[in-house]
PDB file of N, CA and C in Angstrom:
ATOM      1  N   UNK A   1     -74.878  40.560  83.510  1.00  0.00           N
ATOM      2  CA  UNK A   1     -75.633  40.924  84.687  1.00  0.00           C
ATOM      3  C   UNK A   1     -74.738  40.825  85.927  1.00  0.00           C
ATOM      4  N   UNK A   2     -73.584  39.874  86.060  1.00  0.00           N
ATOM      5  CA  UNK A   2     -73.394  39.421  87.184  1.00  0.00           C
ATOM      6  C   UNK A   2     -71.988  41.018  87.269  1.00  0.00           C
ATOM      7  N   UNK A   3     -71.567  40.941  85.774  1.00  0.00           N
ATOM      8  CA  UNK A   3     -71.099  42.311  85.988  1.00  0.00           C
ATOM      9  C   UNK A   3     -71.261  43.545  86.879  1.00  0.00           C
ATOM     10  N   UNK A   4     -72.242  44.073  86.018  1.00  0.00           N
ATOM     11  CA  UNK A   4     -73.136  45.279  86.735  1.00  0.00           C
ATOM     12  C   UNK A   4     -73.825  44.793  87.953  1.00  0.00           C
ATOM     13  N   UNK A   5     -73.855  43.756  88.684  1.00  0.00           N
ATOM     14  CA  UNK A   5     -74.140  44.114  90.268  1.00  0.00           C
ATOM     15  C   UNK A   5     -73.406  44.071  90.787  1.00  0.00           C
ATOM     16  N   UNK A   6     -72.203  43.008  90.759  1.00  0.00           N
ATOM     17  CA  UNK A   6     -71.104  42.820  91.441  1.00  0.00           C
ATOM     18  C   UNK A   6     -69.671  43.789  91.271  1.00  0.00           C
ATOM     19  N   UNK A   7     -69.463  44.330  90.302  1.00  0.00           N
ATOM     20  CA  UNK A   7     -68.974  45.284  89.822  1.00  0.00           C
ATOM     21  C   UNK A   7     -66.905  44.565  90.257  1.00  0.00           C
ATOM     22  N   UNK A   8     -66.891  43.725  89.883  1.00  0.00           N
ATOM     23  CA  UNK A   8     -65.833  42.827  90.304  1.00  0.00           C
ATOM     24  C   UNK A   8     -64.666  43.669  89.856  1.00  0.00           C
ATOM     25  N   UNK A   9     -63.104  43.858  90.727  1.00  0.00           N
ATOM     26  CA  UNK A   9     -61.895  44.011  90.396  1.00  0.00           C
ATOM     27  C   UNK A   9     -61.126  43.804  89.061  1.00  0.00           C
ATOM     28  N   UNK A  10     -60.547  44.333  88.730  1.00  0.00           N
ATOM     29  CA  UNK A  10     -59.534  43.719  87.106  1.00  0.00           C
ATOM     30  C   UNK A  10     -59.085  42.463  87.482  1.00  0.00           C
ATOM     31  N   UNK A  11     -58.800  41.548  86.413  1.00  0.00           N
ATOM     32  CA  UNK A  11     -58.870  40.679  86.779  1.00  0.00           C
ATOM     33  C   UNK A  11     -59.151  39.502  87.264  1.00  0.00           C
ATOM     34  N   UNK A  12     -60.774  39.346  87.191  1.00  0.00           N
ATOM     35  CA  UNK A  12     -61.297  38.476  87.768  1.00  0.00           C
ATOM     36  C   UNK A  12     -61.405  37.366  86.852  1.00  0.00           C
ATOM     37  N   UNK A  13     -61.338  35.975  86.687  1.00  0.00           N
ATOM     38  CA  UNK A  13     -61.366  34.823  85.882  1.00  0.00           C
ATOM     39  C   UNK A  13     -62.753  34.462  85.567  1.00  0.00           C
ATOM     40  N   UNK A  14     -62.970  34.786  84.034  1.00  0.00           N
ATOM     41  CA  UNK A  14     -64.387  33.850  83.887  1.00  0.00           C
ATOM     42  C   UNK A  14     -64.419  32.933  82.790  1.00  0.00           C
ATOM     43  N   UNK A  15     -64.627  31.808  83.730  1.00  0.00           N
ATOM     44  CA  UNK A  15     -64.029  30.225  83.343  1.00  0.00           C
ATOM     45  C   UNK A  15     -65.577  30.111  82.251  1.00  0.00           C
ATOM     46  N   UNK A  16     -65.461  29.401  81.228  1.00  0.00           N
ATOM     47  CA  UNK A  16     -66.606  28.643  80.657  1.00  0.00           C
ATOM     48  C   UNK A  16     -66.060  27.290  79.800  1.00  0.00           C
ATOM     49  N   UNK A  17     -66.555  26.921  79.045  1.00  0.00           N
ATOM     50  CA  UNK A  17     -66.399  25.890  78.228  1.00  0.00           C
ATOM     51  C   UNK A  17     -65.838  25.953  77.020  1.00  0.00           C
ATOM     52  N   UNK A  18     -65.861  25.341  76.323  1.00  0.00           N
ATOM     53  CA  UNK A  18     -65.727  25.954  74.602  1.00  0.00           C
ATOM     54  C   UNK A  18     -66.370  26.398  73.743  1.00  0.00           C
ATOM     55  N   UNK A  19     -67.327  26.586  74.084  1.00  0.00           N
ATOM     56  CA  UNK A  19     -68.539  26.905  73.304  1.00  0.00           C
ATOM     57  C   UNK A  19     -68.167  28.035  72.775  1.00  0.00           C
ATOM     58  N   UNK A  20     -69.283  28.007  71.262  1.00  0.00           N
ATOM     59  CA  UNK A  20     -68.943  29.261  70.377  1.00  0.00           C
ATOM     60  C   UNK A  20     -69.189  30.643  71.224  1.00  0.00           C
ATOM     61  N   UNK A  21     -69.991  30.289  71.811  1.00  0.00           N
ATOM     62  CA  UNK A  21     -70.585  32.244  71.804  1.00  0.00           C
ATOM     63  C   UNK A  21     -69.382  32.600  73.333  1.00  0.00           C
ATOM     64  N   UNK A  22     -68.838  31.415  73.578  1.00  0.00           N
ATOM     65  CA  UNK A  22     -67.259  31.748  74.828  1.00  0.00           C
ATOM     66  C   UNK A  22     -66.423  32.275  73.676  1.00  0.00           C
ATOM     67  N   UNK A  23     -66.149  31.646  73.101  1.00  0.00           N
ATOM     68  CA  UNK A  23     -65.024  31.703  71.933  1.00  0.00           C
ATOM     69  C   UNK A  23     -65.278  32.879  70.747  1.00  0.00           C
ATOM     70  N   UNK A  24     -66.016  33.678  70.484  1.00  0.00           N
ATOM     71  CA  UNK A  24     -66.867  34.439  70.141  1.00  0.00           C
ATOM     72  C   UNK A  24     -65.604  35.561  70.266  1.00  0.00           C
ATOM     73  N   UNK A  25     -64.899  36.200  68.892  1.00  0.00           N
ATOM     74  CA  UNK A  25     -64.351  37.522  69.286  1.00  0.00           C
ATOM     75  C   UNK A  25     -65.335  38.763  70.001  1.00  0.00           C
ATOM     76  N   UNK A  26     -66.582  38.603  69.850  1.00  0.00           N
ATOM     77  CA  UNK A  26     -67.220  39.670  70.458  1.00  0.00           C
ATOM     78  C   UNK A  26     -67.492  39.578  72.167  1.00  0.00           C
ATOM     79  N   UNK A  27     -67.933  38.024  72.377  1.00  0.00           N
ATOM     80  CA  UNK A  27     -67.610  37.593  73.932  1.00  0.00           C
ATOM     81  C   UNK A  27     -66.177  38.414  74.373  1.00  0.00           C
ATOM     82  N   UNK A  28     -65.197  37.310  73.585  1.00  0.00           N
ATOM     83  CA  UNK A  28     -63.717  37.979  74.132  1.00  0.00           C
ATOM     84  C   UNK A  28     -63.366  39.421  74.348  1.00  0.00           C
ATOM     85  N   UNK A  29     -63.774  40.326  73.786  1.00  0.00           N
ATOM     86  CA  UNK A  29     -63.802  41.618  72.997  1.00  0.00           C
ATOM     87  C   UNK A  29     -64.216  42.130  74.783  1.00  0.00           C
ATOM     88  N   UNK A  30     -65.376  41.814  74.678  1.00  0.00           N
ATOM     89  CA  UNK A  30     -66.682  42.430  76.075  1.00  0.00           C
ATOM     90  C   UNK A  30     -65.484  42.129  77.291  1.00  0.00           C
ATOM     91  N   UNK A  31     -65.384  40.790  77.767  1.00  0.00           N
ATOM     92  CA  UNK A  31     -64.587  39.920  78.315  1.00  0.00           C
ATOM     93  C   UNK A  31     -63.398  41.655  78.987  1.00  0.00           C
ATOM     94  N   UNK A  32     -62.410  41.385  77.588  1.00  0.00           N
ATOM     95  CA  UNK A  32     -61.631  42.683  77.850  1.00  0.00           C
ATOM     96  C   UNK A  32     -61.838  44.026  78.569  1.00  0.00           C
ATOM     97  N   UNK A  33     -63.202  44.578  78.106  1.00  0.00           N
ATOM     98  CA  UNK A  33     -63.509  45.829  77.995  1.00  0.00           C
ATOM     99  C   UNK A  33     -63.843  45.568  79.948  1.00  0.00           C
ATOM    100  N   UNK A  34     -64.185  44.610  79.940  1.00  0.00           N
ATOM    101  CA  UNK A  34     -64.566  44.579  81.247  1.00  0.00           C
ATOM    102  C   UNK A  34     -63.471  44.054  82.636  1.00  0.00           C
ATOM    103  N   UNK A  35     -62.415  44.081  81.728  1.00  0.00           N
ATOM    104  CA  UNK A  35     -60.788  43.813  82.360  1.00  0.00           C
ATOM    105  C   UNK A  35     -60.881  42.333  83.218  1.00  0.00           C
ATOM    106  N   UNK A  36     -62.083  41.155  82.451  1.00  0.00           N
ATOM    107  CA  UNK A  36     -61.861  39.773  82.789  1.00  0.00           C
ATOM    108  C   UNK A  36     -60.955  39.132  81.847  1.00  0.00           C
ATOM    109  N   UNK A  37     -60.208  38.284  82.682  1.00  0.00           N
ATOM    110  CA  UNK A  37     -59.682  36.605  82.197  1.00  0.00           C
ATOM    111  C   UNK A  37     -60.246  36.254  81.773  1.00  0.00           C
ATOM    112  N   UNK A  38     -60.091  35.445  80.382  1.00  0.00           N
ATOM    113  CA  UNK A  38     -60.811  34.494  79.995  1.00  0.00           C
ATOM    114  C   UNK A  38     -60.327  32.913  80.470  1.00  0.00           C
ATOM    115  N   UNK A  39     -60.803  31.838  80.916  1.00  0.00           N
ATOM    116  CA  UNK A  39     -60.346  30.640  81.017  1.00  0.00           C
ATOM    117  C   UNK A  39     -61.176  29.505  80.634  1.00  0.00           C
ATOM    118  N   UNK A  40     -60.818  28.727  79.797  1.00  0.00           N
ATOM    119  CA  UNK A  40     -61.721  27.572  79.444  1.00  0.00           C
ATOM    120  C   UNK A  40     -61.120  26.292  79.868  1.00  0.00           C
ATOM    121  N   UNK A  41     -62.288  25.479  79.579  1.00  0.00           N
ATOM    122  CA  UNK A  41     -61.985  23.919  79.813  1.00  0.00           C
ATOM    123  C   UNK A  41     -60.714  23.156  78.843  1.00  0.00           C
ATOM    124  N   UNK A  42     -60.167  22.397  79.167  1.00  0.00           N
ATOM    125  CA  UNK A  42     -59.349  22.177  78.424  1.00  0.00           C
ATOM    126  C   UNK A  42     -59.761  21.046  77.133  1.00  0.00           C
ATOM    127  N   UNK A  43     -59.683  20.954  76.206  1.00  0.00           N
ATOM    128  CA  UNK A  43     -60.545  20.513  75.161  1.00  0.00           C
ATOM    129  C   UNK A  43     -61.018  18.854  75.136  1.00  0.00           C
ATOM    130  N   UNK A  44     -62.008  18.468  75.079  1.00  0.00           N
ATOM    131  CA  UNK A  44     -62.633  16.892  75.213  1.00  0.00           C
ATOM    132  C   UNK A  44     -62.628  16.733  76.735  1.00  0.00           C
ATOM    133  N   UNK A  45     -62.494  17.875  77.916  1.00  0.00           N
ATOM    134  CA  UNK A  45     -62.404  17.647  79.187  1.00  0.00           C
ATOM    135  C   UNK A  45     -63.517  17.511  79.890  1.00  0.00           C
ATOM    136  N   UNK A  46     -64.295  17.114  79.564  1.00  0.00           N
ATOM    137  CA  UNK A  46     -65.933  17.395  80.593  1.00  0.00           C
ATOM    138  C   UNK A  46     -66.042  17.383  82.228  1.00  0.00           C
ATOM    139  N   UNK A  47     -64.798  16.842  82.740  1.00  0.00           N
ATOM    140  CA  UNK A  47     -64.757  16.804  84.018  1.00  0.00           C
ATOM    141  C   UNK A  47     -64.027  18.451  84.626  1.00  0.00           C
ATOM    142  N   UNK A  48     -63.691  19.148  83.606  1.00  0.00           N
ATOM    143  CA  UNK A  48     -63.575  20.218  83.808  1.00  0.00           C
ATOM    144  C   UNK A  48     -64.561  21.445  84.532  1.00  0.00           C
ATOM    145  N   UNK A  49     -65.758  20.700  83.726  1.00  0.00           N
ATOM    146  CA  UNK A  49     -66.649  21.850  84.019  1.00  0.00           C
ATOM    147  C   UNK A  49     -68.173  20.732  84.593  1.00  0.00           C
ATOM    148  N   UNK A  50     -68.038  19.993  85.144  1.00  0.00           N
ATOM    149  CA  UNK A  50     -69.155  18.962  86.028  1.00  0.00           C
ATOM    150  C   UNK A  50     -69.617  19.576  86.700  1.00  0.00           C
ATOM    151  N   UNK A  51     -69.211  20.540  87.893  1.00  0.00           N
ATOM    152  CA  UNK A  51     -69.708  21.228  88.849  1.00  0.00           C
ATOM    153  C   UNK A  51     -70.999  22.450  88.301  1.00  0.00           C
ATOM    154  N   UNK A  52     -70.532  22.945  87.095  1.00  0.00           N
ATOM    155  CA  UNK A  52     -71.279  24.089  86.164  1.00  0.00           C
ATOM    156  C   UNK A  52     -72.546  22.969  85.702  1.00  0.00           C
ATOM    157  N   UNK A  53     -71.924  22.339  85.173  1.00  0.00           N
ATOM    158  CA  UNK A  53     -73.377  21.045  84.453  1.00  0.00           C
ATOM    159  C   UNK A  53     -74.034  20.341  85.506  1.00  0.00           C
ATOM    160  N   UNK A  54     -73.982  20.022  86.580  1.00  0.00           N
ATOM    161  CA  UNK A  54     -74.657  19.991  87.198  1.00  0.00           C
ATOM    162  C   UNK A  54     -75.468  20.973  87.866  1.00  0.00           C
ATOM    163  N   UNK A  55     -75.192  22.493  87.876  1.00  0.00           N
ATOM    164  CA  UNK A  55     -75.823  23.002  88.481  1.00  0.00           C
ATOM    165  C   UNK A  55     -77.183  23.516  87.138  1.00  0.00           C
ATOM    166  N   UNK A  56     -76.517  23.337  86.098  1.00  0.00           N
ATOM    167  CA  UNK A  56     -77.759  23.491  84.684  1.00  0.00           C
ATOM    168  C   UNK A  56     -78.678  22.269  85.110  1.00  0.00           C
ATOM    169  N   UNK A  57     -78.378  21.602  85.219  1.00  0.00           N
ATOM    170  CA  UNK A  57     -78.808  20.277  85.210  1.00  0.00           C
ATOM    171  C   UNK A  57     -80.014  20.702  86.055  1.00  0.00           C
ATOM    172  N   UNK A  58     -79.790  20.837  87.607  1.00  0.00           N
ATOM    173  CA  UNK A  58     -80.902  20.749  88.432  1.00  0.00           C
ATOM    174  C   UNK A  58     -81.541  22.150  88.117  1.00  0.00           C
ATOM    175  N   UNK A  59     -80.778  23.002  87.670  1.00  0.00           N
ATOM    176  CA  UNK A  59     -82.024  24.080  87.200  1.00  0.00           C
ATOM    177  C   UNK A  59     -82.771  23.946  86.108  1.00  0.00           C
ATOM    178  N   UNK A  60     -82.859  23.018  85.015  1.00  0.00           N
ATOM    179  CA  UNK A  60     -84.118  22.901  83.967  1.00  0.00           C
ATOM    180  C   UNK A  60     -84.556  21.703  84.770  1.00  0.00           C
ATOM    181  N   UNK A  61     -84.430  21.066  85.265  1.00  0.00           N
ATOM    182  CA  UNK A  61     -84.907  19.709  85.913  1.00  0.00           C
ATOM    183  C   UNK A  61     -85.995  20.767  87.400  1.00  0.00           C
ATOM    184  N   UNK A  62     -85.717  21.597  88.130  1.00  0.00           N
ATOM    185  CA  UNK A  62     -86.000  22.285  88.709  1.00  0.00           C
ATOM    186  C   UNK A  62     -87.402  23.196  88.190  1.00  0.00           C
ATOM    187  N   UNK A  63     -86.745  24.405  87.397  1.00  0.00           N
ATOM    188  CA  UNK A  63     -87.358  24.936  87.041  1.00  0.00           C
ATOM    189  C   UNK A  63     -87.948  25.111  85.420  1.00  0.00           C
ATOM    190  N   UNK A  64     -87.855  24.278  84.665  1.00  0.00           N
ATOM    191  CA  UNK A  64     -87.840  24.566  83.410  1.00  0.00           C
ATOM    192  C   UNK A  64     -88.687  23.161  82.979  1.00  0.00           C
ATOM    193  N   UNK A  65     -88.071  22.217  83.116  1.00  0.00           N
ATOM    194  CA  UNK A  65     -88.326  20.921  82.414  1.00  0.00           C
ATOM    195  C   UNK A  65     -90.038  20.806  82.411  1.00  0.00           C
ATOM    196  N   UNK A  66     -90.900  20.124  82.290  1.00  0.00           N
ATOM    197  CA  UNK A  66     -92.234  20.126  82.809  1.00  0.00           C
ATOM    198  C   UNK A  66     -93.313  21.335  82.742  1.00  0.00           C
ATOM    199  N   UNK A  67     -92.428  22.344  82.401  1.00  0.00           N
ATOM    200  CA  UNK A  67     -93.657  23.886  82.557  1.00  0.00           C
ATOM    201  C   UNK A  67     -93.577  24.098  81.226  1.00  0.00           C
ATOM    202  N   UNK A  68     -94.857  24.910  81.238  1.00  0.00           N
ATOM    203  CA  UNK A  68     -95.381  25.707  80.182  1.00  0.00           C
ATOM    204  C   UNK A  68     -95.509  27.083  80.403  1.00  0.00           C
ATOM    205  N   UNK A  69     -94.530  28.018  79.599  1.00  0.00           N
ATOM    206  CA  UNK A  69     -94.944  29.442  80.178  1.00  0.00           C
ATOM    207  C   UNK A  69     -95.310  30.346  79.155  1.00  0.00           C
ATOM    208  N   UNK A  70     -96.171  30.820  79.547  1.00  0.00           N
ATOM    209  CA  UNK A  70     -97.050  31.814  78.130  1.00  0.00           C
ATOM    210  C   UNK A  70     -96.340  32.837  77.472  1.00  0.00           C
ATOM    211  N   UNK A  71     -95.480  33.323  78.394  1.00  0.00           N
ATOM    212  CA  UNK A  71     -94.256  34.489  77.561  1.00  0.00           C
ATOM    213  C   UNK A  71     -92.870  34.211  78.261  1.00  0.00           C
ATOM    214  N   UNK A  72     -91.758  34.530  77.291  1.00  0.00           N
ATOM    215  CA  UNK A  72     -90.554  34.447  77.837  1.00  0.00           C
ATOM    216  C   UNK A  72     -90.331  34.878  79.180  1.00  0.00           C
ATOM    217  N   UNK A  73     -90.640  36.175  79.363  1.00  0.00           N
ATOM    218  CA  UNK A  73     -90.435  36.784  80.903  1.00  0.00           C
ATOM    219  C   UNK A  73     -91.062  35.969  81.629  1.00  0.00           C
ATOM    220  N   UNK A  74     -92.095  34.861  81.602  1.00  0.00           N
ATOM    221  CA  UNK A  74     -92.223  34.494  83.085  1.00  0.00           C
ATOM    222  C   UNK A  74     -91.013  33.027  82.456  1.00  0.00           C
ATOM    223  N   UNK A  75     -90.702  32.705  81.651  1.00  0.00           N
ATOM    224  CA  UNK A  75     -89.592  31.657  81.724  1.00  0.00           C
ATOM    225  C   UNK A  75     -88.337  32.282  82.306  1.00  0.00           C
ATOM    226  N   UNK A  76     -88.102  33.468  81.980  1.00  0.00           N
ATOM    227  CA  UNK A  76     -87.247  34.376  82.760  1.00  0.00           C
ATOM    228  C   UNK A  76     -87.268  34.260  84.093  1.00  0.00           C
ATOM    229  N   UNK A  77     -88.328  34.858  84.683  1.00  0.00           N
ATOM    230  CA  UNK A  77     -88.517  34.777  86.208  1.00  0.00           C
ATOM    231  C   UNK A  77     -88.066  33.306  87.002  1.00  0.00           C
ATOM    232  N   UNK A  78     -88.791  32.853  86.121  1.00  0.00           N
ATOM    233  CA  UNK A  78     -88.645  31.209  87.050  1.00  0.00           C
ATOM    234  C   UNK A  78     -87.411  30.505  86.687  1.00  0.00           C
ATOM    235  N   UNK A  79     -86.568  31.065  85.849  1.00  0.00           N
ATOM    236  CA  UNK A  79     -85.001  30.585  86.433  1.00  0.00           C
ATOM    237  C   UNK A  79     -84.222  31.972  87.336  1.00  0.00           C
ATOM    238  N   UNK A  80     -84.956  33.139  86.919  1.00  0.00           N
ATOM    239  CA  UNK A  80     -84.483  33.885  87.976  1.00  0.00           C
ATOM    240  C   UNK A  80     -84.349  33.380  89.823  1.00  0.00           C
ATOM    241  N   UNK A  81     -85.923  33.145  89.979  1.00  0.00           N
ATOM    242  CA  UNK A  81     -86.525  32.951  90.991  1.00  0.00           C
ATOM    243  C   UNK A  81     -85.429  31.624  91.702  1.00  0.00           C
ATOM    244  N   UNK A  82     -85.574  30.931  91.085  1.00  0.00           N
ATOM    245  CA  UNK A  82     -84.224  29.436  91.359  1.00  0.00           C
ATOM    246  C   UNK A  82     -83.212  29.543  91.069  1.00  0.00           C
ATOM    247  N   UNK A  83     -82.342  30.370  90.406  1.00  0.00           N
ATOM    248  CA  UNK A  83     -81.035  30.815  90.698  1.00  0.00           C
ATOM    249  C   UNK A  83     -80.841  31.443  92.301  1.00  0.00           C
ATOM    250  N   UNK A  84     -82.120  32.531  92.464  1.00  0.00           N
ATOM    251  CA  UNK A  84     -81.674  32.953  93.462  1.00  0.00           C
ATOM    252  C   UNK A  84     -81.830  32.161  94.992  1.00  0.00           C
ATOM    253  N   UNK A  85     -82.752  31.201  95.125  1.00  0.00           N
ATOM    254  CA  UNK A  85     -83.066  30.301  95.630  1.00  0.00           C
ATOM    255  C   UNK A  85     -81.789  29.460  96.053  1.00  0.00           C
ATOM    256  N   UNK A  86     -81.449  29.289  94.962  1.00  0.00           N
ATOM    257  CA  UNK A  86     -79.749  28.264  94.808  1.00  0.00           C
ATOM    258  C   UNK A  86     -78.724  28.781  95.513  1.00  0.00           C
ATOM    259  N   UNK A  87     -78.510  30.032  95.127  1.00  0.00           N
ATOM    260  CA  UNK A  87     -77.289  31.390  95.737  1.00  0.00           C
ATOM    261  C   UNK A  87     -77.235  31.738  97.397  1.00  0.00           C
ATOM    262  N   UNK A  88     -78.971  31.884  97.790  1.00  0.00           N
ATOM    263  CA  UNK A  88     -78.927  32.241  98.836  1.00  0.00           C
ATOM    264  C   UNK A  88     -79.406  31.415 100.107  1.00  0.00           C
ATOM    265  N   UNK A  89     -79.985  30.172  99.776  1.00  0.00           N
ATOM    266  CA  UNK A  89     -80.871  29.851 100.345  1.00  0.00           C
ATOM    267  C   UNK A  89     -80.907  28.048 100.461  1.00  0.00           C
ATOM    268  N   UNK A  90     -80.771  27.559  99.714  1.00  0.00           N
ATOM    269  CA  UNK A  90     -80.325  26.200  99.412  1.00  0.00           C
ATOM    270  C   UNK A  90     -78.549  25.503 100.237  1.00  0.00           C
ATOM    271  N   UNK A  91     -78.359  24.799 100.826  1.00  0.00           N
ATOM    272  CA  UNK A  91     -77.675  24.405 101.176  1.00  0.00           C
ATOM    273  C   UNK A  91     -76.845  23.413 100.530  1.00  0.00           C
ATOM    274  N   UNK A  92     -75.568  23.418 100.452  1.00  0.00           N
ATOM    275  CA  UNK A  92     -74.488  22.548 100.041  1.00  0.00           C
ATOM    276  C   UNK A  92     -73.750  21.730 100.742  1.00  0.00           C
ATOM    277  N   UNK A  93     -74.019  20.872 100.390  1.00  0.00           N
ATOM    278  CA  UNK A  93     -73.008  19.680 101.382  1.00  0.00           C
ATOM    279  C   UNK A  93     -71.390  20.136 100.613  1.00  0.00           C
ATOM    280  N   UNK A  94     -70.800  20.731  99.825  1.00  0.00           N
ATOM    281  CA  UNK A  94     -69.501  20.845  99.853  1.00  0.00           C
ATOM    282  C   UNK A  94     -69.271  22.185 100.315  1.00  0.00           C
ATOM    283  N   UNK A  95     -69.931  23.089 100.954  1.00  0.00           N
ATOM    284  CA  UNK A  95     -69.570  24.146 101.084  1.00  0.00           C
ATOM    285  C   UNK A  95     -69.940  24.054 102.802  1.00  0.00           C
ATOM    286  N   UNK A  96     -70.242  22.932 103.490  1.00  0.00           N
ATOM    287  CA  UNK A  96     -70.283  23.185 104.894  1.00  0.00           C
ATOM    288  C   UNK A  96     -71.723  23.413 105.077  1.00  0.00           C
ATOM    289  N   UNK A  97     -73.073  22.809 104.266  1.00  0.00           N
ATOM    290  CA  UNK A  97     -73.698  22.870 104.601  1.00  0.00           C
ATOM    291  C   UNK A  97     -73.889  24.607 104.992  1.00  0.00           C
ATOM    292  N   UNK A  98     -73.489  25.122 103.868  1.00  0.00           N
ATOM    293  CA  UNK A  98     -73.480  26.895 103.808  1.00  0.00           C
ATOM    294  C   UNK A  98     -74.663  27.298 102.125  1.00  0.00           C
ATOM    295  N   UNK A  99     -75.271  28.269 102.204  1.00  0.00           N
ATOM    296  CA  UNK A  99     -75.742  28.373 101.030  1.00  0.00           C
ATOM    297  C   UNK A  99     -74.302  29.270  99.911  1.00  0.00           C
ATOM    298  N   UNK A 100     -74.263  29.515  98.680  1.00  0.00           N
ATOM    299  CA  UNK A 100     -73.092  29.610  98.404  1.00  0.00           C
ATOM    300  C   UNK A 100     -73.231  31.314  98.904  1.00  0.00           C
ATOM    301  N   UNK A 101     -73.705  32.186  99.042  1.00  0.00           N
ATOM    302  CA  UNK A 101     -73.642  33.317  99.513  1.00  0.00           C
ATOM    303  C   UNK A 101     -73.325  33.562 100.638  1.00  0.00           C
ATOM    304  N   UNK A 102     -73.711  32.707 101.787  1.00  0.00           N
ATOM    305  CA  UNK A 102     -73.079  32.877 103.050  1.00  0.00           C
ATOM    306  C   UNK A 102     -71.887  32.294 102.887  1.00  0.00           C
ATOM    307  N   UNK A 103     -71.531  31.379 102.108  1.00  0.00           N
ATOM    308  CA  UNK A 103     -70.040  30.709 102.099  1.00  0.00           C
ATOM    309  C   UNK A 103     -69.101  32.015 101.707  1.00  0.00           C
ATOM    310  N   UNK A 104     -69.464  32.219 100.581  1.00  0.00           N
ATOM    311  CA  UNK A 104     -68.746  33.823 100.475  1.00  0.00           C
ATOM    312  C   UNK A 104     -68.559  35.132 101.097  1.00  0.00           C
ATOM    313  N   UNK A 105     -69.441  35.772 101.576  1.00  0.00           N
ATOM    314  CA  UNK A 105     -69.053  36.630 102.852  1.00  0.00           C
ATOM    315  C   UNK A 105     -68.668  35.859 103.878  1.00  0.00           C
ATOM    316  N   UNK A 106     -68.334  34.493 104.727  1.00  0.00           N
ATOM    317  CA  UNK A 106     -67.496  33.990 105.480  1.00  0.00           C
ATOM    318  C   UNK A 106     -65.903  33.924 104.335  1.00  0.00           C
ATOM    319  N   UNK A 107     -66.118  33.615 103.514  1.00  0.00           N
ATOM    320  CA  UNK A 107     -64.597  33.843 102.915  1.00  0.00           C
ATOM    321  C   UNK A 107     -64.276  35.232 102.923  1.00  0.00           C
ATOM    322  N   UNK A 108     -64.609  36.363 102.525  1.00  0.00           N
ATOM    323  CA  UNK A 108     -64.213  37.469 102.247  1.00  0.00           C
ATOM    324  C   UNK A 108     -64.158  37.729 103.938  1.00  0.00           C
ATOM    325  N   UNK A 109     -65.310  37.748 105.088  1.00  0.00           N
ATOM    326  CA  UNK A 109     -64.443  37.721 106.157  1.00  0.00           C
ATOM    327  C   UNK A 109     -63.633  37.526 107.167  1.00  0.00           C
ATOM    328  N   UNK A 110     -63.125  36.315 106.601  1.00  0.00           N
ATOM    329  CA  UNK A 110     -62.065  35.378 107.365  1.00  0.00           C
ATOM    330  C   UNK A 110     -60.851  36.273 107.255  1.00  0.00           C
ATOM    331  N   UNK A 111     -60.181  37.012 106.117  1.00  0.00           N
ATOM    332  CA  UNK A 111     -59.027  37.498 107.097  1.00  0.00           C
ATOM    333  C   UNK A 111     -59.320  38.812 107.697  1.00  0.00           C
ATOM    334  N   UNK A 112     -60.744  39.479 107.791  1.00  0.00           N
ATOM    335  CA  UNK A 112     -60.870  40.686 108.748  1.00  0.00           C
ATOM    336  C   UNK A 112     -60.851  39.805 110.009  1.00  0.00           C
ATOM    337  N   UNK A 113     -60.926  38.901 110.268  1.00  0.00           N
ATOM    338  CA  UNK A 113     -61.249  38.369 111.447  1.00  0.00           C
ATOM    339  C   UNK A 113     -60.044  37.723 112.245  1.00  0.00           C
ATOM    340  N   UNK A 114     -59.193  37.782 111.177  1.00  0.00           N
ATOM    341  CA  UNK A 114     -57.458  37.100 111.809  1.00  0.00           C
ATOM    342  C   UNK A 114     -56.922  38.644 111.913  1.00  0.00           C
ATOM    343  N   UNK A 115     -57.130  39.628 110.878  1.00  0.00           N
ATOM    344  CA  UNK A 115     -56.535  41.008 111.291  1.00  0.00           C
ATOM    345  C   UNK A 115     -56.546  41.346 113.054  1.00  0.00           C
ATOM    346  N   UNK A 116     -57.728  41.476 113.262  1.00  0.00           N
ATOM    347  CA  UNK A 116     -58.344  42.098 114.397  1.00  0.00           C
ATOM    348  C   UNK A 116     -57.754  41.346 115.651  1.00  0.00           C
TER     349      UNK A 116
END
């Protein structure tokens, strides 16, 4: 998904863990076709990927843990709904008290802004 909206450059790094379905010749395969890096954690490293597990973390603790939903699609929605919540809207104390979407268009326009 994050593919097809973002439609990202060759090259772009997508970091995961070790997990099978990362490690997966057909993952890797896709991975290619779609001209990403693959990069993983380095093995027994869990501090590698803390920042990712925590953000699982507060999303079934968030949205998942405690509910009952009558069909997949609304379990769908409601991590949809709080992903996007998270991305756009939620604030980070390591990012400047920025949600991570505004942190990112201020990165992408920080050097139009030294150009000029």
């Amino acid at each position: 998904m994050a593919w097809w909206r973002r439609r990202p450059l060759p090259g772009l790094i997508f970091h995961s863990d070790r997990g099978s379905q990362y490690c997966s010749g057909e993952f890797q395969d896709a991975l290619k076709d779609w001209k990403m890096r693959s990069s993983m954690s380095r093995k027994g490293n869990c501090w590698d990927n803390a920042p990712t597990e925590s953000f699982w973390g507060r999303l079934k603790t968030a949205s998942v843990h405690g509910h009952k939903f009558a069909t997949r699609d609304q379990a769908k929605q409601a991590v949809m709904d709080w992903m996007a919540f998270y991305n756009h809207r939620r604030l980070h104390s390591s990012l400047g008290y920025l949600s991570p979407m505004k942190f990112e268009q201020r990165w992408y326009e920080a050097p139009r802004k030294k150009a000029a």
